[in-house]
PDB file of N, CA and C in Angstrom:
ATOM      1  N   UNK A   1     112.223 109.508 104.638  1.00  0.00           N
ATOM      2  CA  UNK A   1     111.390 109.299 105.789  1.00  0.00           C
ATOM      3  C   UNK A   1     110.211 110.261 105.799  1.00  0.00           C
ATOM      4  N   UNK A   2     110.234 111.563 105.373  1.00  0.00           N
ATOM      5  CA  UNK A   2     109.413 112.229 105.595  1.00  0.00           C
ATOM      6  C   UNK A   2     108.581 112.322 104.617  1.00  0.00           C
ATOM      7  N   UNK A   3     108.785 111.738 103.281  1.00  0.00           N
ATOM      8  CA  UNK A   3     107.893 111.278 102.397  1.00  0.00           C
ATOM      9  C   UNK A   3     107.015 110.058 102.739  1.00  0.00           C
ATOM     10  N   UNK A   4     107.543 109.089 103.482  1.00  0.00           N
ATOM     11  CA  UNK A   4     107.115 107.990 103.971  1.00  0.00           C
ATOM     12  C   UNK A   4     105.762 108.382 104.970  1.00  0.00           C
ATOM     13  N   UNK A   5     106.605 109.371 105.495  1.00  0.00           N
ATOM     14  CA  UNK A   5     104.830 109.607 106.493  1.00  0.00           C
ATOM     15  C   UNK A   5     104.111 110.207 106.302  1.00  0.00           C
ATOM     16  N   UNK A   6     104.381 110.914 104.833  1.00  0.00           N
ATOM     17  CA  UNK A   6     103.374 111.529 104.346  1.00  0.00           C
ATOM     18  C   UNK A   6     102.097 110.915 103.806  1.00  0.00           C
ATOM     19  N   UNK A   7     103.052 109.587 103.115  1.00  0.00           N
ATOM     20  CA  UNK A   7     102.171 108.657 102.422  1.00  0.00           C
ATOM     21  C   UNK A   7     101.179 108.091 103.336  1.00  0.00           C
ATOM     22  N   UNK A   8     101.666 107.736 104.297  1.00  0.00           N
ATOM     23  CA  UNK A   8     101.175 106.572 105.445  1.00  0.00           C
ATOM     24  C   UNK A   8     100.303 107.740 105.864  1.00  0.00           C
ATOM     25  N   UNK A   9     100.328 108.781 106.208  1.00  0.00           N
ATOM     26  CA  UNK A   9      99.016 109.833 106.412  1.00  0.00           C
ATOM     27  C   UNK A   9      97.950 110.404 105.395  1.00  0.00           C
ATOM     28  N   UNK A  10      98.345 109.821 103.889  1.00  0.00           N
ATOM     29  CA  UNK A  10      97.157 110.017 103.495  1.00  0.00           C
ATOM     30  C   UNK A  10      96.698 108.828 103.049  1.00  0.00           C
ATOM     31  N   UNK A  11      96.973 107.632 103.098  1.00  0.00           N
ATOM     32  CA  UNK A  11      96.833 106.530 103.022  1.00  0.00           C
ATOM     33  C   UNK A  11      95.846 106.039 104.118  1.00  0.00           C
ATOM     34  N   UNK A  12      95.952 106.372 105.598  1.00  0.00           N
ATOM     35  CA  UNK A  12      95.231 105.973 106.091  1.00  0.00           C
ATOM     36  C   UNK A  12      93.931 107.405 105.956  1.00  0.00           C
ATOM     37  N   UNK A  13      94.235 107.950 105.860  1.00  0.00           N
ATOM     38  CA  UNK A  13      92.720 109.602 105.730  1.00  0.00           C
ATOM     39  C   UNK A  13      92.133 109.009 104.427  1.00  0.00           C
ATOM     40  N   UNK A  14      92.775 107.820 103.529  1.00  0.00           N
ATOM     41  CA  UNK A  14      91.653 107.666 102.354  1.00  0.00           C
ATOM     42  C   UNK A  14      91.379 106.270 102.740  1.00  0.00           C
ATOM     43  N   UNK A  15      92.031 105.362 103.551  1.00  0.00           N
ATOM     44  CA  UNK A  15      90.870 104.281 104.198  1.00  0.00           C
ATOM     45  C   UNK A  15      89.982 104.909 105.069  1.00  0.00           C
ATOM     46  N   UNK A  16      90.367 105.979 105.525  1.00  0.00           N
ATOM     47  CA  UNK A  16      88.701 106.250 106.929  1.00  0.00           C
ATOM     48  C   UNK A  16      87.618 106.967 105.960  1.00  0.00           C
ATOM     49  N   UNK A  17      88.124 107.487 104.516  1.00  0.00           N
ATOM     50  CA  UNK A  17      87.010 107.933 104.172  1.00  0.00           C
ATOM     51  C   UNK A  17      86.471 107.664 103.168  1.00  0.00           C
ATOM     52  N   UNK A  18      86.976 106.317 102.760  1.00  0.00           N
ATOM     53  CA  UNK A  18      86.941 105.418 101.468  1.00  0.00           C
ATOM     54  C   UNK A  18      87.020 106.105 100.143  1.00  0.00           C
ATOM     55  N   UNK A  19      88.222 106.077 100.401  1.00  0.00           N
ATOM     56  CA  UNK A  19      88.799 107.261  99.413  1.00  0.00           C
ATOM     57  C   UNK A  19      89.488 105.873  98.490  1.00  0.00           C
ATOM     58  N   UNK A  20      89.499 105.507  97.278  1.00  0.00           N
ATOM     59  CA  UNK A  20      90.286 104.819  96.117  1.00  0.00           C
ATOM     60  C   UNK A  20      91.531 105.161  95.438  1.00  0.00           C
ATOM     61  N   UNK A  21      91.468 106.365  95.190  1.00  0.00           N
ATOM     62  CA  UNK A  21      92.807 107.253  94.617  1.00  0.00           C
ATOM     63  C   UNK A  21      92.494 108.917  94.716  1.00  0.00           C
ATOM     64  N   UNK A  22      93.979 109.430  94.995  1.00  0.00           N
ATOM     65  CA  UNK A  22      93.823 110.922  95.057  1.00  0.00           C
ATOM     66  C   UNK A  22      94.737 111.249  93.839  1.00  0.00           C
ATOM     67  N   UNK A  23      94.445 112.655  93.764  1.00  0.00           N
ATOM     68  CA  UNK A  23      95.513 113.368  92.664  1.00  0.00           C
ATOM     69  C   UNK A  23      95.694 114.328  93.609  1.00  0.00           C
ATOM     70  N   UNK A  24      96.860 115.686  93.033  1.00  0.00           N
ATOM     71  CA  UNK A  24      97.116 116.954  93.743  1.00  0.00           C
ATOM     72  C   UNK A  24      96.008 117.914  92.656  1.00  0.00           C
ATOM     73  N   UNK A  25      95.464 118.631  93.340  1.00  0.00           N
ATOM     74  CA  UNK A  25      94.091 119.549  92.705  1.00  0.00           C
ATOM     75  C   UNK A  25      95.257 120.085  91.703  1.00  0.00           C
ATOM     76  N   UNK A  26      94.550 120.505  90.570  1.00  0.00           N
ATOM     77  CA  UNK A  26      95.409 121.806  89.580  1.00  0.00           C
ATOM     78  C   UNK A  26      96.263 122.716  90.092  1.00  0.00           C
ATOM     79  N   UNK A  27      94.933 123.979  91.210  1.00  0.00           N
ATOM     80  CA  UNK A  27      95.506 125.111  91.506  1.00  0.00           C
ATOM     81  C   UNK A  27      96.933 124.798  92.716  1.00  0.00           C
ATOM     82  N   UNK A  28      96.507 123.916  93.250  1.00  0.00           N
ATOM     83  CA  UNK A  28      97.461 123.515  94.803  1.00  0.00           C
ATOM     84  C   UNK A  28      99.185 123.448  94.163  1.00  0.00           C
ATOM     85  N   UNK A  29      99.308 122.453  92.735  1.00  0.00           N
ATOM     86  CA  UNK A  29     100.057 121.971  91.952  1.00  0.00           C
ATOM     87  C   UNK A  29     101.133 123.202  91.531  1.00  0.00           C
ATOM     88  N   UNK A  30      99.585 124.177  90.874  1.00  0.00           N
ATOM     89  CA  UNK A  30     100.439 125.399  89.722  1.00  0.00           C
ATOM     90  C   UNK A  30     101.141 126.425  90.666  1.00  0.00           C
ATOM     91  N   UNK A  31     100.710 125.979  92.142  1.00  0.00           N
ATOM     92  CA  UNK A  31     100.723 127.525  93.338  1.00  0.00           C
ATOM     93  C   UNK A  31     102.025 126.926  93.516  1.00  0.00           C
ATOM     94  N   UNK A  32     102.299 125.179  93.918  1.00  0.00           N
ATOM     95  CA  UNK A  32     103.231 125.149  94.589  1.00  0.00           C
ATOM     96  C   UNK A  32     104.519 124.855  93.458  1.00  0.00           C
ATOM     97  N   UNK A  33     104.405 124.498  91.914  1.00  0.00           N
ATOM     98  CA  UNK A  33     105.452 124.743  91.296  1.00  0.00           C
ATOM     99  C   UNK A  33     105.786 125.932  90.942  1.00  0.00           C
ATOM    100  N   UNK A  34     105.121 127.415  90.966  1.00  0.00           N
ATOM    101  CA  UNK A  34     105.164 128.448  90.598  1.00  0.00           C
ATOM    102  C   UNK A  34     106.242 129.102  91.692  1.00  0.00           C
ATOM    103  N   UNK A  35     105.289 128.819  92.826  1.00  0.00           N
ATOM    104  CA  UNK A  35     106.525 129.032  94.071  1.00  0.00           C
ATOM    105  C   UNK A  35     108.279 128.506  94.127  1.00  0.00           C
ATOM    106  N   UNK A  36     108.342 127.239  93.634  1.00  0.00           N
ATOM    107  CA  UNK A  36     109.317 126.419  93.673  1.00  0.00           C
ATOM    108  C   UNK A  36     110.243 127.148  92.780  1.00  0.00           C
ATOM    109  N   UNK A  37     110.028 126.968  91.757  1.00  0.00           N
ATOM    110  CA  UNK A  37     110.849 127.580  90.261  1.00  0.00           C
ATOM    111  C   UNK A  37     110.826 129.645  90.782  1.00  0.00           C
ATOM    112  N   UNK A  38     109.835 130.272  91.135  1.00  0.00           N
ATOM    113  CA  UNK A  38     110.356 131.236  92.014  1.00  0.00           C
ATOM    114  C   UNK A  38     111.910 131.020  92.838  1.00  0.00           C
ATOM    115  N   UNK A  39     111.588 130.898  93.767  1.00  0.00           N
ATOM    116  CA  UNK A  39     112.971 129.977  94.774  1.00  0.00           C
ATOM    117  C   UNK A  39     113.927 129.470  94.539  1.00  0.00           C
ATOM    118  N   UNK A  40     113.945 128.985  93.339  1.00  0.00           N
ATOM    119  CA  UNK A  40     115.586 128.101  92.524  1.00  0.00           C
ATOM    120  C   UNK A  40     115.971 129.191  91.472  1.00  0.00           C
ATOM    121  N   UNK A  41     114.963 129.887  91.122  1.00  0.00           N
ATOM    122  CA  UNK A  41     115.489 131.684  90.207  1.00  0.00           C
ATOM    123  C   UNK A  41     116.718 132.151  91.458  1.00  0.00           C
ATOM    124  N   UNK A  42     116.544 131.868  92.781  1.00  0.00           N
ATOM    125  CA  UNK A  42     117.104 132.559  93.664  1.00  0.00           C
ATOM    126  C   UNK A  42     118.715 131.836  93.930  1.00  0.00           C
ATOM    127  N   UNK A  43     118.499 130.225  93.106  1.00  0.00           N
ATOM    128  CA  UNK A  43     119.867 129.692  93.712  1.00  0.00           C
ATOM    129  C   UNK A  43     121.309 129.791  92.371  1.00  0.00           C
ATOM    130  N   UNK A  44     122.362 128.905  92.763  1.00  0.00           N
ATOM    131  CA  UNK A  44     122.971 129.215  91.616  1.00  0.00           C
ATOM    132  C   UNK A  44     122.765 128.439  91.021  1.00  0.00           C
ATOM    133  N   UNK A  45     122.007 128.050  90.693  1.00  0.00           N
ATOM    134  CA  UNK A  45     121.224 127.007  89.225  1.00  0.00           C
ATOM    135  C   UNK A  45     120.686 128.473  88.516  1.00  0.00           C
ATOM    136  N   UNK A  46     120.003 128.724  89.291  1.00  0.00           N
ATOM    137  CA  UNK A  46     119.223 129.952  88.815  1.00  0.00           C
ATOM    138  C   UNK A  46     119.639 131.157  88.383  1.00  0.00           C
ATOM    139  N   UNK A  47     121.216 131.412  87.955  1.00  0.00           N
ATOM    140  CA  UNK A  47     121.839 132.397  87.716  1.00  0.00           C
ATOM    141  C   UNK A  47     121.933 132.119  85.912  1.00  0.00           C
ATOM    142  N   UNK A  48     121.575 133.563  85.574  1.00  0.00           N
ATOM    143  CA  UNK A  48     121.757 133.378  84.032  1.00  0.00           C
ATOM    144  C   UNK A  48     123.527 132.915  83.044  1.00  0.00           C
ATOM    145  N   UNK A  49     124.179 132.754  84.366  1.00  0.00           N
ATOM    146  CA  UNK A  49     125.404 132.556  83.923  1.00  0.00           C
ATOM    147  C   UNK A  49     125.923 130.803  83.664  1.00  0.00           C
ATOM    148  N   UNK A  50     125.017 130.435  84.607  1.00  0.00           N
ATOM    149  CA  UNK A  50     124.769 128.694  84.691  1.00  0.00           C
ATOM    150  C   UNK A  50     124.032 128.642  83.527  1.00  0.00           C
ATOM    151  N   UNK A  51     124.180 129.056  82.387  1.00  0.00           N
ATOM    152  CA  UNK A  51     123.700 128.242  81.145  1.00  0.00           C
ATOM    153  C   UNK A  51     122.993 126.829  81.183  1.00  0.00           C
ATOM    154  N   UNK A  52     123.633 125.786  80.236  1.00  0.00           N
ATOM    155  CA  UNK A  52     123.440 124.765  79.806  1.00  0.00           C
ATOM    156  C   UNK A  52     123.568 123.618  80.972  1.00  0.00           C
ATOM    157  N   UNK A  53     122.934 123.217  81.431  1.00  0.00           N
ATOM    158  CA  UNK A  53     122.751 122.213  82.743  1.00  0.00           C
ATOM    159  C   UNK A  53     121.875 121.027  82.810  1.00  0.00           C
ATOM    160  N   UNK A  54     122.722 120.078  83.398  1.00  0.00           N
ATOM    161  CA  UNK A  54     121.326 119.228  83.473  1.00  0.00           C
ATOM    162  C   UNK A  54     120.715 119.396  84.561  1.00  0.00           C
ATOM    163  N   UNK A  55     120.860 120.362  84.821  1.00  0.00           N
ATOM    164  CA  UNK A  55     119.740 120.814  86.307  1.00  0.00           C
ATOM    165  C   UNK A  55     118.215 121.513  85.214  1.00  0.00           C
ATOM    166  N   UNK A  56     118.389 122.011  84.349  1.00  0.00           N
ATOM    167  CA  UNK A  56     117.252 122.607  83.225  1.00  0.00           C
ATOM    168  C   UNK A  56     117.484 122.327  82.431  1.00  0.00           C
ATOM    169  N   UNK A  57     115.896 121.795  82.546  1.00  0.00           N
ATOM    170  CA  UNK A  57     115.300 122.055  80.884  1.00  0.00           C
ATOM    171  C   UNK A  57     115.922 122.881  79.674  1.00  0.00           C
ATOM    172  N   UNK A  58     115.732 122.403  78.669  1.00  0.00           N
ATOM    173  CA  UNK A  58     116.481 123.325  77.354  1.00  0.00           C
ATOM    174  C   UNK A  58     115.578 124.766  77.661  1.00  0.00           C
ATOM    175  N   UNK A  59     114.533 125.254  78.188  1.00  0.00           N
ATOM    176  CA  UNK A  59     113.638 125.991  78.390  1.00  0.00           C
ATOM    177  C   UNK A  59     114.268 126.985  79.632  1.00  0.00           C
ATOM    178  N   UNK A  60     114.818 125.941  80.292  1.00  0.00           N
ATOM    179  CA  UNK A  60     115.543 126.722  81.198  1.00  0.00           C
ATOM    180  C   UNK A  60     115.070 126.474  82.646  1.00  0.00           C
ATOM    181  N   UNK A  61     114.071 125.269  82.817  1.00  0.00           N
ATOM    182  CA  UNK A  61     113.340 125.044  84.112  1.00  0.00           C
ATOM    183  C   UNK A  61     114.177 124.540  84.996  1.00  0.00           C
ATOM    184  N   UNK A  62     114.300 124.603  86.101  1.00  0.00           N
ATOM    185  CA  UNK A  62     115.240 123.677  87.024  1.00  0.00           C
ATOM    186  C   UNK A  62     114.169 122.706  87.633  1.00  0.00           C
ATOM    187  N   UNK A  63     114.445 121.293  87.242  1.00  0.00           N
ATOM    188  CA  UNK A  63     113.801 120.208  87.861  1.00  0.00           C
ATOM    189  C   UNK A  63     114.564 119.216  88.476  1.00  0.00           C
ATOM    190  N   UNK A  64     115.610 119.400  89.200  1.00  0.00           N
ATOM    191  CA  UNK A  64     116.204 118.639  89.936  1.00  0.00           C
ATOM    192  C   UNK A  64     116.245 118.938  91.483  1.00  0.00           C
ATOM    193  N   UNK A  65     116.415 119.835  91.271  1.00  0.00           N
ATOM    194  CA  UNK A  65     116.988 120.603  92.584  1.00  0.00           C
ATOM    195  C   UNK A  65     116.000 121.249  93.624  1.00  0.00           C
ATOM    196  N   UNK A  66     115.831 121.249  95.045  1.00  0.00           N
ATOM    197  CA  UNK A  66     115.286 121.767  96.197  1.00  0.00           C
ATOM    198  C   UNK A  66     115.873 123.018  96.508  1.00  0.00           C
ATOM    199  N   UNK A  67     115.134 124.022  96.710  1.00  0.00           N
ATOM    200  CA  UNK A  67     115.929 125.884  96.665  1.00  0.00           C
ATOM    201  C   UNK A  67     116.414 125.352  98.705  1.00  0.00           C
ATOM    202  N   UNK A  68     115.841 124.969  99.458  1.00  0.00           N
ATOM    203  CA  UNK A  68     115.532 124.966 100.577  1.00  0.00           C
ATOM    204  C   UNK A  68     116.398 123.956 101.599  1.00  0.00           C
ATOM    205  N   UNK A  69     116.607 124.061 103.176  1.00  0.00           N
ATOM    206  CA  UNK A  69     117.207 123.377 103.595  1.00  0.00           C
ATOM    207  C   UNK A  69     116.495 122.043 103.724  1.00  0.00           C
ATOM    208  N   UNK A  70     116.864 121.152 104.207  1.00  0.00           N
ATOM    209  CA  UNK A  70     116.302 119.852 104.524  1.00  0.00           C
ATOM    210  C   UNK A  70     114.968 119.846 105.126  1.00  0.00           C
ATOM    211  N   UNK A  71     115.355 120.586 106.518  1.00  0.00           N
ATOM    212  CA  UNK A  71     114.207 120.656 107.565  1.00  0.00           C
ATOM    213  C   UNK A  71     113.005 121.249 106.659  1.00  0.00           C
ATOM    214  N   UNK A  72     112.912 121.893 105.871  1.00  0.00           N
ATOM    215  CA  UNK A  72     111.755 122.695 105.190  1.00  0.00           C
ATOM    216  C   UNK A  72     110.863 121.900 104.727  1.00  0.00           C
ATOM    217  N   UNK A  73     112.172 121.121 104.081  1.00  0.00           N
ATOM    218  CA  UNK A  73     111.620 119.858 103.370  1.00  0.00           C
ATOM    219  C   UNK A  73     109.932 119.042 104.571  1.00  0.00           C
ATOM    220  N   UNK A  74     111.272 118.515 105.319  1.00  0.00           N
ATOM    221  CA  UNK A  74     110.497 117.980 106.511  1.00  0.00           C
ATOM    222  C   UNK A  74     109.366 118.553 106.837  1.00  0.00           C
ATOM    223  N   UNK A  75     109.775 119.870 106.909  1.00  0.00           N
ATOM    224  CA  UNK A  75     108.094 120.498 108.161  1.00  0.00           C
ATOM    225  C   UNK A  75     107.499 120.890 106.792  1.00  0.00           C
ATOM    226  N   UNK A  76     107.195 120.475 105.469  1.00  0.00           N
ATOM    227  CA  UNK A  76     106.105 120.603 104.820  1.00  0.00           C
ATOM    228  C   UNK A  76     105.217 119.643 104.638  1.00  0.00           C
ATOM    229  N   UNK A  77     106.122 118.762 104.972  1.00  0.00           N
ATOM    230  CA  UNK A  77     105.189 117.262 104.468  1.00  0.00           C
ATOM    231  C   UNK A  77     104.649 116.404 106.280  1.00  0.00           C
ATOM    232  N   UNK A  78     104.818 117.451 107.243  1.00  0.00           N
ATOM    233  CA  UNK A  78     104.477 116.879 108.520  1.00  0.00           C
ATOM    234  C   UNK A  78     102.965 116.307 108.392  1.00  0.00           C
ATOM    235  N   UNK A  79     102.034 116.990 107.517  1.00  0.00           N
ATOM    236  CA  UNK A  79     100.607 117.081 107.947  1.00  0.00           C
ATOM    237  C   UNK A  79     100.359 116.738 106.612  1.00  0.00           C
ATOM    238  N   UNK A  80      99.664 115.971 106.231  1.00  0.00           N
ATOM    239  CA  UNK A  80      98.739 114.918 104.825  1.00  0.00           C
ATOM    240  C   UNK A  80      97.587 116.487 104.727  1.00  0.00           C
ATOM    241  N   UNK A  81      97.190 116.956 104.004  1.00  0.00           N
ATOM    242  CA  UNK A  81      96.309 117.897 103.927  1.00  0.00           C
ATOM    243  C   UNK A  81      95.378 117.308 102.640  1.00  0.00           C
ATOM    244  N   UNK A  82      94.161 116.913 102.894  1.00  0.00           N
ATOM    245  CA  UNK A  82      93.425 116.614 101.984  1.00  0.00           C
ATOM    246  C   UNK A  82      92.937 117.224 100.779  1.00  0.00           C
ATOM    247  N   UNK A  83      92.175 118.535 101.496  1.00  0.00           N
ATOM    248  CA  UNK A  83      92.158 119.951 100.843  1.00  0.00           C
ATOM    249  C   UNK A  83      93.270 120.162  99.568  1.00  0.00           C
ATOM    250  N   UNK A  84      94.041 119.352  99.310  1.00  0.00           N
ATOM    251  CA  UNK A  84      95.495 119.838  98.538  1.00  0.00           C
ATOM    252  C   UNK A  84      95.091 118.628  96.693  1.00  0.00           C
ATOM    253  N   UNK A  85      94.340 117.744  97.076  1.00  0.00           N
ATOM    254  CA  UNK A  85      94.138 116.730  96.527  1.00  0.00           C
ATOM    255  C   UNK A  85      92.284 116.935  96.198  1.00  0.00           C
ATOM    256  N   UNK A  86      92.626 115.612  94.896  1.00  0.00           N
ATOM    257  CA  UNK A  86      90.691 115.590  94.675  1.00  0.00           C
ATOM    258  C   UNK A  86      90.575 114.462  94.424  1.00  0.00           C
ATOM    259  N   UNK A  87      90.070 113.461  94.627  1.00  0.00           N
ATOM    260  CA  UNK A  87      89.755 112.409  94.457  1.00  0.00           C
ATOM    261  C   UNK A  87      89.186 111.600  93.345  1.00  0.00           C
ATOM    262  N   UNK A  88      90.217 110.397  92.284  1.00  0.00           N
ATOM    263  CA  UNK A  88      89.937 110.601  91.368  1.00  0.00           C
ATOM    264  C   UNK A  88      89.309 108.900  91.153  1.00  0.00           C
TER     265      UNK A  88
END
């Protein structure tokens, strides 16, 4: 659901401004996976004792998993932020 209104909020901010397609900018991308993979270092995915997982990459990335409760989830995606995106 809260992906849903995310969409539907930038969906309509790129009909009012005749917007065709967006991407997420580079820096917005590298800030907010840098942060993320920070944050799951913190869970027990993220313990050097959890080896071999399909939660990571052979590298060792965790790409499955949310460090965070639900609601976080939620109150990040309340507001479509344009600024976050570039128009491609």
């Amino acid at each position: 659901e809260a992906q849903m209104g995310y969409v539907a909020q930038a969906l309509d901010r790129m009909d009012d401004e005749g917007i065709a397609a967006i991407a997420p900018n580079r820096q917005t991308q590298d800030d907010y996976n840098l942060e993320l993979q920070r944050d799951l270092a913190q869970t027990v995915w993220g313990d050097p004792s959890c080896g071999a997982s399909w939660y990571k990459t052979a590298g060792g990335r965790i790409t499955q998993n949310w460090p965070h409760q639900a609601a976080a989830f939620s109150d990040m995606l309340k507001t479509f932020d344009l600024e976050a995106y570039e128009s491609v």
